[in-house]
PDB file of N, CA and C in Angstrom:
ATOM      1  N   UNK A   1     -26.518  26.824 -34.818  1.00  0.00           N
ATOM      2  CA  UNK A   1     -25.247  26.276 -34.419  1.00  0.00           C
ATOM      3  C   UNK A   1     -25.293  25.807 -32.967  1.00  0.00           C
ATOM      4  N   UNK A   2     -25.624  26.384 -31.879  1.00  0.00           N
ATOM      5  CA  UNK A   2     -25.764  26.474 -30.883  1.00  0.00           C
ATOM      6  C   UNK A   2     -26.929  24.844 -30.575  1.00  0.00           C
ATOM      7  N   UNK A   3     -27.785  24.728 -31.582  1.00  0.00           N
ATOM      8  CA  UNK A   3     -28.588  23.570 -31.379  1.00  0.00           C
ATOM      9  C   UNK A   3     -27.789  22.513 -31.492  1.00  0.00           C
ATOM     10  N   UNK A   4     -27.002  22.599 -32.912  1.00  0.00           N
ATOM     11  CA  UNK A   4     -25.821  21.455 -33.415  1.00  0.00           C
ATOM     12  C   UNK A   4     -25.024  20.705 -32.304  1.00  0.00           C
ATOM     13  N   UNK A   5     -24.734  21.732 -30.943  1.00  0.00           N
ATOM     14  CA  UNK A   5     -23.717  21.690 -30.244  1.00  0.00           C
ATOM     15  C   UNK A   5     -24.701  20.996 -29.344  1.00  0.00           C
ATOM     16  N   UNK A   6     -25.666  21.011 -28.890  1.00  0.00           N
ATOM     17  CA  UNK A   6     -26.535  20.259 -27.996  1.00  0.00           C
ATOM     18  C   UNK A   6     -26.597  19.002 -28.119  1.00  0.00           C
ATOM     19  N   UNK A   7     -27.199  18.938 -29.541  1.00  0.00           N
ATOM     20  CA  UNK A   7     -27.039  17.416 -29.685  1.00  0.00           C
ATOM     21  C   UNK A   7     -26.040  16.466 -30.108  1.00  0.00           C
ATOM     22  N   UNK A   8     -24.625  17.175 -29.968  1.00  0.00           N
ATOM     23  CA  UNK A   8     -23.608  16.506 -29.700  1.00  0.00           C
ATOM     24  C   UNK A   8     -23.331  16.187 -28.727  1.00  0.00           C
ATOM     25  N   UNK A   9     -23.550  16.746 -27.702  1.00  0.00           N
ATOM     26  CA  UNK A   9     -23.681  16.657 -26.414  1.00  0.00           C
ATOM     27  C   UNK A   9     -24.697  15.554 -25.867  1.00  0.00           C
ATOM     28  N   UNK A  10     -25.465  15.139 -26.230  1.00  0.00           N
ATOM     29  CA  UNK A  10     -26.748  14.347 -25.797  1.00  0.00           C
ATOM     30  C   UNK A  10     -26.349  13.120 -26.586  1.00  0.00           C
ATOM     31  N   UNK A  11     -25.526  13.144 -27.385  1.00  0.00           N
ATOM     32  CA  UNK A  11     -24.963  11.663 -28.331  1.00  0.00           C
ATOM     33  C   UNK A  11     -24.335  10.762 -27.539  1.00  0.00           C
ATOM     34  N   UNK A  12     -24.899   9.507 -27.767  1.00  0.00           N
ATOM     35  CA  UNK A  12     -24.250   8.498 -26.744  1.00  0.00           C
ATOM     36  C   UNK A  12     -22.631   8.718 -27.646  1.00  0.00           C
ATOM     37  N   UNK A  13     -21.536   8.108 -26.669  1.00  0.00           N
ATOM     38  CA  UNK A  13     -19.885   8.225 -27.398  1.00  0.00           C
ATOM     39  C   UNK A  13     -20.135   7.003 -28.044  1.00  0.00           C
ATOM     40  N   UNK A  14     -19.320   7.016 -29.550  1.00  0.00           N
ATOM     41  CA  UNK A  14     -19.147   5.672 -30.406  1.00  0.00           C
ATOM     42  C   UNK A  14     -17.396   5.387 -30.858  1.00  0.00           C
ATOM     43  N   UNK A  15     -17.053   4.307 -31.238  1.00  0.00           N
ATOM     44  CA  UNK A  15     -15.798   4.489 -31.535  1.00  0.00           C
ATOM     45  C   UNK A  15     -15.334   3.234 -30.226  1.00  0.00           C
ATOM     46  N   UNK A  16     -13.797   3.342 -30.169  1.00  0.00           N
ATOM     47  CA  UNK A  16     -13.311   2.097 -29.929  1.00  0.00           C
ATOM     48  C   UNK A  16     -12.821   2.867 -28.190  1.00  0.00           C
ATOM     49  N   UNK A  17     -12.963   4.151 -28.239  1.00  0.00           N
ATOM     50  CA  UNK A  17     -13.104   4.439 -26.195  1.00  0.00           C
ATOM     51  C   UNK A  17     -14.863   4.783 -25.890  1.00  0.00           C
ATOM     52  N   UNK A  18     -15.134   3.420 -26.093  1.00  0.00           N
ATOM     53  CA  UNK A  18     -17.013   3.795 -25.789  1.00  0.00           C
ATOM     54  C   UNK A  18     -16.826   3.065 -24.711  1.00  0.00           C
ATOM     55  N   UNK A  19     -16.420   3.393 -23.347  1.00  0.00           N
ATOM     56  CA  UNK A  19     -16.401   2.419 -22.004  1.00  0.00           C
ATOM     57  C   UNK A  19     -17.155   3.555 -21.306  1.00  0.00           C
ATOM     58  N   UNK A  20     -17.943   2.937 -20.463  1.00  0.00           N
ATOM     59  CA  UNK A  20     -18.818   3.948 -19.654  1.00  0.00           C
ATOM     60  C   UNK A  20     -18.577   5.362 -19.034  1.00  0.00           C
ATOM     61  N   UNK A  21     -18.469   6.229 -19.035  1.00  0.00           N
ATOM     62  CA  UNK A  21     -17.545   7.477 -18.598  1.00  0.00           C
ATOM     63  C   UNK A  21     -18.416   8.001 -17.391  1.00  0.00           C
ATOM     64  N   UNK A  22     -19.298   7.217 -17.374  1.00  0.00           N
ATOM     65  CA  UNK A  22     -20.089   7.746 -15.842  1.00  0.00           C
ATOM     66  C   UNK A  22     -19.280   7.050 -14.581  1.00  0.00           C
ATOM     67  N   UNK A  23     -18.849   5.536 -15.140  1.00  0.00           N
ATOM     68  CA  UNK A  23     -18.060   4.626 -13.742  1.00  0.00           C
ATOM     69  C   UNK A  23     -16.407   4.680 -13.981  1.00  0.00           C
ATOM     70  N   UNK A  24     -15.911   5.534 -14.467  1.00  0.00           N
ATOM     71  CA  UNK A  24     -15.014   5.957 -14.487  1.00  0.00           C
ATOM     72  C   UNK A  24     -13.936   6.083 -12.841  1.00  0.00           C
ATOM     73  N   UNK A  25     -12.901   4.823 -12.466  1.00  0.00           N
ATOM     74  CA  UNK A  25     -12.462   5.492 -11.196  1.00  0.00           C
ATOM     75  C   UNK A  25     -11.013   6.650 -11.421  1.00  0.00           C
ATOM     76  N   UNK A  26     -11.314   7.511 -10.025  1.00  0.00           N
ATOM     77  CA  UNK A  26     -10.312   8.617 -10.105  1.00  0.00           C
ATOM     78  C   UNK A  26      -9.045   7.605  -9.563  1.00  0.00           C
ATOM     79  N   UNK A  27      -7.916   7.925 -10.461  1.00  0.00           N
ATOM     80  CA  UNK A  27      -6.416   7.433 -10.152  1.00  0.00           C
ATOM     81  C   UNK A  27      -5.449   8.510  -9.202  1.00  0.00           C
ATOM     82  N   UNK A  28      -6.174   9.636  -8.718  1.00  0.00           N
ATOM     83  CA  UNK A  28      -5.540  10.744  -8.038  1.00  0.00           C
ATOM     84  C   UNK A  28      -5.363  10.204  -7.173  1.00  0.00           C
ATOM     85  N   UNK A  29      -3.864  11.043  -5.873  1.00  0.00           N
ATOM     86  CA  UNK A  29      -3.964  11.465  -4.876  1.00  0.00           C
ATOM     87  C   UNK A  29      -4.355  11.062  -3.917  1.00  0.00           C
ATOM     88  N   UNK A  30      -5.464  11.554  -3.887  1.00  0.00           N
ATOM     89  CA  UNK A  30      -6.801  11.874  -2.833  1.00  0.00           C
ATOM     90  C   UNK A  30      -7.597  10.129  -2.393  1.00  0.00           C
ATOM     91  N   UNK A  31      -7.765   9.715  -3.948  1.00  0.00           N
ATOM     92  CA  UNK A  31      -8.485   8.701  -4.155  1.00  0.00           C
ATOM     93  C   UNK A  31      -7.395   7.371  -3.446  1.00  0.00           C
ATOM     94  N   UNK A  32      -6.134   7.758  -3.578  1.00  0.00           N
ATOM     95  CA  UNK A  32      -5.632   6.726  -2.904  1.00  0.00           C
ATOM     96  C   UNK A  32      -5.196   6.714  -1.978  1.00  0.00           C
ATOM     97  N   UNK A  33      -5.059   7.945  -0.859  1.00  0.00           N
ATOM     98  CA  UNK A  33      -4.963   8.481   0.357  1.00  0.00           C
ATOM     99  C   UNK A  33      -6.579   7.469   1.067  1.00  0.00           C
ATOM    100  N   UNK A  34      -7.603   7.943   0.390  1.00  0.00           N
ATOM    101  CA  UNK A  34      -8.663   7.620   0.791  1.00  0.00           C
ATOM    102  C   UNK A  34      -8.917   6.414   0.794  1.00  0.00           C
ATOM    103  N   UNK A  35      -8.299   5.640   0.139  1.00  0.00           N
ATOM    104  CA  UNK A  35      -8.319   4.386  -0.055  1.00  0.00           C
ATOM    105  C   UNK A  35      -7.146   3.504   1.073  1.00  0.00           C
ATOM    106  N   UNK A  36      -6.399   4.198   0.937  1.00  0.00           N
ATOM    107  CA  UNK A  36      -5.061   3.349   1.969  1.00  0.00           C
ATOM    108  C   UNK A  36      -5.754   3.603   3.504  1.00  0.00           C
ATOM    109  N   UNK A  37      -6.514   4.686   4.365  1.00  0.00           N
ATOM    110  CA  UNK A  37      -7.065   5.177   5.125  1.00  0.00           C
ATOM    111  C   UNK A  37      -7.697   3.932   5.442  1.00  0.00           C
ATOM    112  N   UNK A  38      -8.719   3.605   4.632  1.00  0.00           N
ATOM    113  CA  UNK A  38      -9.754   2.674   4.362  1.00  0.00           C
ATOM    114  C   UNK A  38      -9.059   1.416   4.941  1.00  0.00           C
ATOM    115  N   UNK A  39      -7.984   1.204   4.552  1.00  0.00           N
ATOM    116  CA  UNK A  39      -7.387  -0.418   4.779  1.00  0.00           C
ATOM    117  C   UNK A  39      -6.634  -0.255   5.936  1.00  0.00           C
ATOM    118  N   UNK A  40      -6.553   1.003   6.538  1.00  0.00           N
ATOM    119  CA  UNK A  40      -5.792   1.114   7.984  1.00  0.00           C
ATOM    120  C   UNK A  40      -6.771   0.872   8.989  1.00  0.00           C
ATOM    121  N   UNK A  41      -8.165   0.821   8.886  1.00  0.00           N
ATOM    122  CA  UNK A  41      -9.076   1.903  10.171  1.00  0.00           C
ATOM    123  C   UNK A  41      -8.939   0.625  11.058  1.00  0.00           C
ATOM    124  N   UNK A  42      -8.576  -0.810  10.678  1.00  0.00           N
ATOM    125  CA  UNK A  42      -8.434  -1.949  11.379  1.00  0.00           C
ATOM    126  C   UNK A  42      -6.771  -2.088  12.100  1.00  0.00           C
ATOM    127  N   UNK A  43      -5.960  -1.026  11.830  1.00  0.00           N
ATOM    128  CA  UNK A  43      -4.515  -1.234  12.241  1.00  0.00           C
ATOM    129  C   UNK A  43      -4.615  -0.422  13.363  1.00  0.00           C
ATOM    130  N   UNK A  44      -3.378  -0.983  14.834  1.00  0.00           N
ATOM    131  CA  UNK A  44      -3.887  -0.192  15.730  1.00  0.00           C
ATOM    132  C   UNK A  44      -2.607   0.151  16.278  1.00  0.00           C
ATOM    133  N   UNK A  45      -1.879   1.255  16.799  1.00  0.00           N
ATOM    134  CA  UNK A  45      -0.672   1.939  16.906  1.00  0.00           C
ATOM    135  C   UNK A  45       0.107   1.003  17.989  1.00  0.00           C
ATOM    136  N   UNK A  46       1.157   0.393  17.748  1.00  0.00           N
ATOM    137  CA  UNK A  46       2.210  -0.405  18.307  1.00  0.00           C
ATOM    138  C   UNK A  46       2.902  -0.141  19.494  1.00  0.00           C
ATOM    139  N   UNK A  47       2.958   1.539  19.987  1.00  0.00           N
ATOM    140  CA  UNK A  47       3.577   1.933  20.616  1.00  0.00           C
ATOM    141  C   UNK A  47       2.838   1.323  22.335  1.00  0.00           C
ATOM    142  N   UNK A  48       4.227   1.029  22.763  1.00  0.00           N
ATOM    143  CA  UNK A  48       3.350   0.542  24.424  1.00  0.00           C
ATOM    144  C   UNK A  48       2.733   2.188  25.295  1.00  0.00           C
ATOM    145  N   UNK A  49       1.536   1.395  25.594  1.00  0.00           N
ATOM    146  CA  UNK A  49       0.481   2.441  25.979  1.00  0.00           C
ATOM    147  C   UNK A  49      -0.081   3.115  25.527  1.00  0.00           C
ATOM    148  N   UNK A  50      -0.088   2.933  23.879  1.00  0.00           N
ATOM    149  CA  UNK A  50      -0.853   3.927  22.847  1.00  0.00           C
ATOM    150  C   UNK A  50      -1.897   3.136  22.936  1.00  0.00           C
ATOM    151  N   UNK A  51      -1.685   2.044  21.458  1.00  0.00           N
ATOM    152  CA  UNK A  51      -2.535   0.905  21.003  1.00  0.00           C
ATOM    153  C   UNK A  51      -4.183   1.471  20.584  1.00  0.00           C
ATOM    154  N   UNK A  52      -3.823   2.729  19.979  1.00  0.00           N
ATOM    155  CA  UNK A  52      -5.267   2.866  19.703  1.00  0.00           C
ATOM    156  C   UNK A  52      -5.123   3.454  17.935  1.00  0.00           C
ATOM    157  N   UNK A  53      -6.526   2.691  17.586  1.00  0.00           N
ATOM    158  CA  UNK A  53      -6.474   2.749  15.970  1.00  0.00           C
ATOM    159  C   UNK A  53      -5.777   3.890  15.408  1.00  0.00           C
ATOM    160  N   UNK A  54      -5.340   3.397  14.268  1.00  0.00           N
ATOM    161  CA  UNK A  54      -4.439   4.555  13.731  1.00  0.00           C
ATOM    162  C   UNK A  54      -5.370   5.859  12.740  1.00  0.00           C
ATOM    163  N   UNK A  55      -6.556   5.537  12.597  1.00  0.00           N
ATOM    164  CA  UNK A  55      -7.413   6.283  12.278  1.00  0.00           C
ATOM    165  C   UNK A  55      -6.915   7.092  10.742  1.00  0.00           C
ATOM    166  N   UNK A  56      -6.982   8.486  11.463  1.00  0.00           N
ATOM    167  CA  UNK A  56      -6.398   8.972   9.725  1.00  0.00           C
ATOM    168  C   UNK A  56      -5.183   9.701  10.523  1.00  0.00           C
ATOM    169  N   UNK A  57      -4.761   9.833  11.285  1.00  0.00           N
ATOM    170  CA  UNK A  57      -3.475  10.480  12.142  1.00  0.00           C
ATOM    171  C   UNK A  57      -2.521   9.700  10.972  1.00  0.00           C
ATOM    172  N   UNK A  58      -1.314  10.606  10.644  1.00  0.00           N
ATOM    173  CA  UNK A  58       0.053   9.984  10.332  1.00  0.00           C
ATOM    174  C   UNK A  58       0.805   9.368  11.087  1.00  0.00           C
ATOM    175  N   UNK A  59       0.527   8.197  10.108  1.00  0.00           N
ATOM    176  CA  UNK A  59       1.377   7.044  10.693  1.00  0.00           C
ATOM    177  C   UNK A  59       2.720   6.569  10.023  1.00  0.00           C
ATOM    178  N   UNK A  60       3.174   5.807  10.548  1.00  0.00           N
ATOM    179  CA  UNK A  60       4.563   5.480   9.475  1.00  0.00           C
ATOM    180  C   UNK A  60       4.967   3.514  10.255  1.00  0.00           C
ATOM    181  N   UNK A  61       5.260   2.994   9.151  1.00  0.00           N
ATOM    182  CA  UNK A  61       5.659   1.291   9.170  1.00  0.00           C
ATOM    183  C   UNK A  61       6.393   1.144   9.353  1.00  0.00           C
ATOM    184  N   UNK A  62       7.057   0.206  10.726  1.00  0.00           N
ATOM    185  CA  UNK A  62       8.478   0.230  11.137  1.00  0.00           C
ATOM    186  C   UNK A  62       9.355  -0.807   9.780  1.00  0.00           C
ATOM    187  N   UNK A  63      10.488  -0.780   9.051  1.00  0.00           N
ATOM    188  CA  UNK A  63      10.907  -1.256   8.129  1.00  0.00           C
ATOM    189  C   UNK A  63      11.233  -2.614   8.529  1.00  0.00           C
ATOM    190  N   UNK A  64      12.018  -2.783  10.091  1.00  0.00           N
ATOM    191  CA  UNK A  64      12.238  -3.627  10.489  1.00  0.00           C
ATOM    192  C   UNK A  64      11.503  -4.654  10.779  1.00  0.00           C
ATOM    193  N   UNK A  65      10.186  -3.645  11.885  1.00  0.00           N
ATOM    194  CA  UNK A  65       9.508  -5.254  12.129  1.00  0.00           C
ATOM    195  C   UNK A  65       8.244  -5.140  11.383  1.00  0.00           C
ATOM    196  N   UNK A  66       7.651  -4.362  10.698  1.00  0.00           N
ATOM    197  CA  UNK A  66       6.566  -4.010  10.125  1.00  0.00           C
ATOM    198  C   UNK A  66       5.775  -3.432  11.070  1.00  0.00           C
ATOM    199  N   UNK A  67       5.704  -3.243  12.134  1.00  0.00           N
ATOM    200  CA  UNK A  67       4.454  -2.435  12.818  1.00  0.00           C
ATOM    201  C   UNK A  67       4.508  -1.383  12.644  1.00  0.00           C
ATOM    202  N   UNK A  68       2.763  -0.659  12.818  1.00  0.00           N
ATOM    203  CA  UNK A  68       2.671   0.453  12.366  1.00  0.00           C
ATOM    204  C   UNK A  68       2.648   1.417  13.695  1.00  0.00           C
ATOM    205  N   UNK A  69       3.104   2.956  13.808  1.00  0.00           N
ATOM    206  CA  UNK A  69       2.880   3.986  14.947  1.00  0.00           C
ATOM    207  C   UNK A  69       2.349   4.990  14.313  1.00  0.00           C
ATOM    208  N   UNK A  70       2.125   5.747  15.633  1.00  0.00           N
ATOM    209  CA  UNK A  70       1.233   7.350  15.176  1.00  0.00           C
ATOM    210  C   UNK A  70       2.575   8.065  15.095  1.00  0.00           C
ATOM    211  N   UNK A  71       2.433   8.845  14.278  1.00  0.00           N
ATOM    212  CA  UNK A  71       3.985   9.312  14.145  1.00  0.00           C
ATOM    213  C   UNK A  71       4.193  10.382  15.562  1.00  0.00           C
ATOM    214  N   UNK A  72       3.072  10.677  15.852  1.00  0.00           N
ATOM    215  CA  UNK A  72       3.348  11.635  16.797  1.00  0.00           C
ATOM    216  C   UNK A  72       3.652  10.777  18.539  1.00  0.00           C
ATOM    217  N   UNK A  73       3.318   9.924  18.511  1.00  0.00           N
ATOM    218  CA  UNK A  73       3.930   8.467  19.410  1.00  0.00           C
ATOM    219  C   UNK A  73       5.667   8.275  19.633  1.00  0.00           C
ATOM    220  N   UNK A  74       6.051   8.357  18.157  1.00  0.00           N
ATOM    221  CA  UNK A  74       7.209   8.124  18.098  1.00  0.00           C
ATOM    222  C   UNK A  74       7.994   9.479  18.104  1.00  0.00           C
ATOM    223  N   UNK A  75       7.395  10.781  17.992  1.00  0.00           N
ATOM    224  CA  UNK A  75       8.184  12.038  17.580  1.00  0.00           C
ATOM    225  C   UNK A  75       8.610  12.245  16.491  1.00  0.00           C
ATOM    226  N   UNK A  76       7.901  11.376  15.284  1.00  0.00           N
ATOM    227  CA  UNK A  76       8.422  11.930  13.967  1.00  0.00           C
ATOM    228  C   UNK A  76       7.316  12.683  13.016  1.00  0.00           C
ATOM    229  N   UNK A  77       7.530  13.797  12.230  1.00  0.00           N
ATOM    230  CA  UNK A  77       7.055  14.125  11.846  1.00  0.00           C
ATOM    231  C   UNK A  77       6.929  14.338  10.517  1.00  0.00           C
ATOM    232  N   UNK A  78       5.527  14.194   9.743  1.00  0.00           N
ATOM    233  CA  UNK A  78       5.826  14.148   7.745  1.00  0.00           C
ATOM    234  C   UNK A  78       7.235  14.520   7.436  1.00  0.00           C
ATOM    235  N   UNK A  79       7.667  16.294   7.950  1.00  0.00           N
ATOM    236  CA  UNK A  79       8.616  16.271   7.496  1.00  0.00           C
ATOM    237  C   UNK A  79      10.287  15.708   7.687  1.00  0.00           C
ATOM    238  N   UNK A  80      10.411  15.258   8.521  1.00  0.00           N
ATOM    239  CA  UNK A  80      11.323  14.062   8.961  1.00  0.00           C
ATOM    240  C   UNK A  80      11.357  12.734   8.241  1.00  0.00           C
ATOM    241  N   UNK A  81       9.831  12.158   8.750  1.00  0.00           N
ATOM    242  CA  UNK A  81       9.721  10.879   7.844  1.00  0.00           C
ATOM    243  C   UNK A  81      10.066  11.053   6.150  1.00  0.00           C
ATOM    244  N   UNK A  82       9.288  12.193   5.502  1.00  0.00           N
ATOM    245  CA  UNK A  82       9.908  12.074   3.777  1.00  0.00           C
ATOM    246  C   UNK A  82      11.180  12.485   3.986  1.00  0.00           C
ATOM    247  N   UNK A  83      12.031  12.939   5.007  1.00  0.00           N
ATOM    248  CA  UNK A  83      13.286  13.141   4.582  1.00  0.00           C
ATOM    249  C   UNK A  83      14.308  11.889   5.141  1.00  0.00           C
ATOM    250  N   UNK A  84      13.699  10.874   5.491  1.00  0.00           N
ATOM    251  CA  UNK A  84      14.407   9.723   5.942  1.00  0.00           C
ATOM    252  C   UNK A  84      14.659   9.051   4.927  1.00  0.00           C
ATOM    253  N   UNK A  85      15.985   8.148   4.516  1.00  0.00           N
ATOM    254  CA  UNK A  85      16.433   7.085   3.835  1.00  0.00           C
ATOM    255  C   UNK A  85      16.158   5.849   4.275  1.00  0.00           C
ATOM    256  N   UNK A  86      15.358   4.837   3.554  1.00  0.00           N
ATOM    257  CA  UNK A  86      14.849   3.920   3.913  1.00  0.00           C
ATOM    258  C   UNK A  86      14.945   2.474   2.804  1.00  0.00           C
TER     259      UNK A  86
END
């Protein structure tokens, strides 16, 4: 039995979800934290006399004019910002 189970295991997948499961991307969280990070490392903090990349520090997008700050620039913090109406 124990053999049976091996070489089910070693069976390529057949059937109509046979899409590669090795290149599979993760839709988590993490993966899109890591990803939005990625498209910031070129944005650089708005605040006069900061102006330095926003890196992975929390940042937040002004609604008005679109620029971005370090939240800690402006004095706001995660928990402030998710509790803001916007």
């Amino acid at each position: 039995m124990l053999q049976e189970i091996e070489q089910r295991k070693e069976k390529a997948p057949s059937g109509r979800n046979t899409s590669d499961l090795t290149k599979q991307t993760s839709n988590s969280q993490e993966y899109r934290k890591k990803n939005e990070m990625e498209n910031l490392k070129d944005v650089f903090c708005a605040f006069p006399g900061c102006e330095t990349n926003l890196g992975t520090q929390f940042s937040l997008e002004c609604a008005t004019c679109h620029q971005w700050y370090h939240g800690s620039c402006i004095d706001v913090s995660r928990e402030i910002a998710f509790s803001m109406d916007y």
